[in-house]
C-alpha atoms as a PDB file:
ATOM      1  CA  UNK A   1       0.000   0.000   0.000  1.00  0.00           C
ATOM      2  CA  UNK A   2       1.204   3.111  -0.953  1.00  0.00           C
ATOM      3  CA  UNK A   3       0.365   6.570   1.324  1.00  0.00           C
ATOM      4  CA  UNK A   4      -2.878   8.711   0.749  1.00  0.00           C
ATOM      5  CA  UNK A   5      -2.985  11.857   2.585  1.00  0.00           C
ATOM      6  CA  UNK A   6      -6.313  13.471   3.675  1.00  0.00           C
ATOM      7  CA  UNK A   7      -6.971  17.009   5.020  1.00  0.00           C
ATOM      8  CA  UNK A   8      -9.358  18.076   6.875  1.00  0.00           C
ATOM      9  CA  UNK A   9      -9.659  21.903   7.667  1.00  0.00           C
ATOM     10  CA  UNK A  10     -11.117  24.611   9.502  1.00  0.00           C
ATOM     11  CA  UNK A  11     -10.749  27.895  10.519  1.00  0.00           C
ATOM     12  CA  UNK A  12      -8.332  27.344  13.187  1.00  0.00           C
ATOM     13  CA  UNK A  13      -7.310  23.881  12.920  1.00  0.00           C
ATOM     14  CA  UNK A  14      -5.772  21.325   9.890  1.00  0.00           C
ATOM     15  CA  UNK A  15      -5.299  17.542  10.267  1.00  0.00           C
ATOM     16  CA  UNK A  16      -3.287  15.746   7.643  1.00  0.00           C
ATOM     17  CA  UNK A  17      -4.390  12.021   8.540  1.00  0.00           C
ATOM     18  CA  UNK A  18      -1.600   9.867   6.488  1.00  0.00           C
ATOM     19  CA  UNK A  19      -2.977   6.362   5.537  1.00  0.00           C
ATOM     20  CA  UNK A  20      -0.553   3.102   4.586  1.00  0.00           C
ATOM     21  CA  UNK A  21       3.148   3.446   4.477  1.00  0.00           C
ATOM     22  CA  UNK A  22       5.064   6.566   4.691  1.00  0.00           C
ATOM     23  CA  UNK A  23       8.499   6.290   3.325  1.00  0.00           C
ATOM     24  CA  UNK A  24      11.309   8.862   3.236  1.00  0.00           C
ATOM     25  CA  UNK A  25      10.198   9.932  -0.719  1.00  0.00           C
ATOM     26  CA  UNK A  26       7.384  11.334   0.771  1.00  0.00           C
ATOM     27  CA  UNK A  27       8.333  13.788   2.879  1.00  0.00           C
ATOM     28  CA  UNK A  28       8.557  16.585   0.504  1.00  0.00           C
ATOM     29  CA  UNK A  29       5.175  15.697  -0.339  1.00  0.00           C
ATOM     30  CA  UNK A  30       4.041  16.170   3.033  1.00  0.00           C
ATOM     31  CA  UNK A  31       5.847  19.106   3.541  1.00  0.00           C
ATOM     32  CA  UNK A  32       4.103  20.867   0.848  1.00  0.00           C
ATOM     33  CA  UNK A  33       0.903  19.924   2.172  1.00  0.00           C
ATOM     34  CA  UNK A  34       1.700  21.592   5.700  1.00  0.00           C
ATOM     35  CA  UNK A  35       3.064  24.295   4.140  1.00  0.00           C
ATOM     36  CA  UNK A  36       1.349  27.761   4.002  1.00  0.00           C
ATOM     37  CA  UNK A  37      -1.676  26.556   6.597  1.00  0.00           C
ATOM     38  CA  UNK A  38      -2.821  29.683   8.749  1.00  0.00           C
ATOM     39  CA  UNK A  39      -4.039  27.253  11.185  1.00  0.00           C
ATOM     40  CA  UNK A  40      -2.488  25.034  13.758  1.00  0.00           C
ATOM     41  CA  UNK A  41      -1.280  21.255  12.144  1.00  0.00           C
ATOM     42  CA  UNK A  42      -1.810  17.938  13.096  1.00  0.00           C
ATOM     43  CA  UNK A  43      -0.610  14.818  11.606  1.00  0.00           C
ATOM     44  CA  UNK A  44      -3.251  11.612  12.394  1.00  0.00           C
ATOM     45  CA  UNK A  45      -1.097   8.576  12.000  1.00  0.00           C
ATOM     46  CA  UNK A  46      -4.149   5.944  13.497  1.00  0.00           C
ATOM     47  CA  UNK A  47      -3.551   4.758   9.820  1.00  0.00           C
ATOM     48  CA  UNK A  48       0.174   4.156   9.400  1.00  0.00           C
ATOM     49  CA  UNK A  49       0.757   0.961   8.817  1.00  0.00           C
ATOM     50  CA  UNK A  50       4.939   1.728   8.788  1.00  0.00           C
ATOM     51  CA  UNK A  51       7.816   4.455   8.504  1.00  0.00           C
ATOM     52  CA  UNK A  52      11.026   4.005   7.716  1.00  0.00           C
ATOM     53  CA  UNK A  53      13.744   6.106   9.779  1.00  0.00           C
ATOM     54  CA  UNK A  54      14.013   9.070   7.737  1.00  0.00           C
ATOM     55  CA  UNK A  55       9.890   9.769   8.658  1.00  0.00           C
ATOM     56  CA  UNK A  56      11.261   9.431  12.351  1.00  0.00           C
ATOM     57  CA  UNK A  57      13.084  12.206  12.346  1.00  0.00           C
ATOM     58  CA  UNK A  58      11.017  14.578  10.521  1.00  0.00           C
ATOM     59  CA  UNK A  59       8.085  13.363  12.804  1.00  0.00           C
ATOM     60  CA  UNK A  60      10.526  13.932  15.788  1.00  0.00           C
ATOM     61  CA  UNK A  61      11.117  17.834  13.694  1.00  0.00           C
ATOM     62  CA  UNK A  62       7.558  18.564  13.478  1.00  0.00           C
ATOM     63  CA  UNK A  63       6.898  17.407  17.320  1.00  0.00           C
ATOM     64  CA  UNK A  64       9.558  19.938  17.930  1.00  0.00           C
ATOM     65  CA  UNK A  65       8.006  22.722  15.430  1.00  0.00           C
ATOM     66  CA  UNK A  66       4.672  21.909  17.944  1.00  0.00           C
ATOM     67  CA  UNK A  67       2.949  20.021  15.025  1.00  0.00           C
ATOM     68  CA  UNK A  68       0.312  17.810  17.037  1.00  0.00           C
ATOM     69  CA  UNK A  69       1.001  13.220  16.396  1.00  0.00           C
ATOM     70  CA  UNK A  70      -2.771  12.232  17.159  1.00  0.00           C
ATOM     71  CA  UNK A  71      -2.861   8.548  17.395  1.00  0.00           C
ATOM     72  CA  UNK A  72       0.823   7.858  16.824  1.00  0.00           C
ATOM     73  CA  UNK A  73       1.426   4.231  17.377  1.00  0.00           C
ATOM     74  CA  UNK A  74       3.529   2.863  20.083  1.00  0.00           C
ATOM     75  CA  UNK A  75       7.144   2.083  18.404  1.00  0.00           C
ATOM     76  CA  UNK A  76       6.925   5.234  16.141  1.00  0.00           C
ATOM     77  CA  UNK A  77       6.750   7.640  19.547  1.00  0.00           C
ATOM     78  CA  UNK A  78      10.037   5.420  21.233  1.00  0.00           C
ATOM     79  CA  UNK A  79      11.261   6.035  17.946  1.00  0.00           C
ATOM     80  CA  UNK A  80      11.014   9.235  18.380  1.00  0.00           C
ATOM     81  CA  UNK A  81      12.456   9.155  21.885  1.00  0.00           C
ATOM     82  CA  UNK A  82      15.361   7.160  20.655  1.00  0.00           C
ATOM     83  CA  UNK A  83      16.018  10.119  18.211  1.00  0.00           C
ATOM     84  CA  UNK A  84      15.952  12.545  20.679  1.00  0.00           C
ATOM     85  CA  UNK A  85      18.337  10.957  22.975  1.00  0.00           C
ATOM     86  CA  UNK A  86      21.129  10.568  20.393  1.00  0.00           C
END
């Protein structure tokens, strides 16, 4: 499965819910889409099935830029903790 990207928007609030596997190549993808939003950012990742190690650490950069992980599954957030220690 490849990734599909859905936003949902409002005046004060985006989510980007990503959906299937999110691989490094997508990242500038993403990046465009979360570009240029007036409102705050989520990314919904109930629906990630996997990420490789270069999504890790621009999840782990957009936790830091305050972007909101709803739903982030177990092993990506000590993934993200792992990153942070180094």
């Amino acid at each position: 499965m490849t990734l599909k990207i859905e936003v949902d928007q409002d005046r004060s609030f985006t989510t980007i819910r990503l959906i299937g596997r999110v691989e490094g190549e997508h990242i500038p993808e993403l990046e465009r889409v979360m570009s240029g939003r007036a409102s705050a950012v989520a990314l919904d990742l109930e629906q990630v099935s996997l990420v490789d190690a270069q999504v890790v650490q621009f999840l782990a950069g957009c936790a830091a830029r305050d972007v909101q992980l709803l739903h982030c599954p177990p092993y990506i957030t000590e993934w993200i903790e792992q990153q942070k220690r180094r």
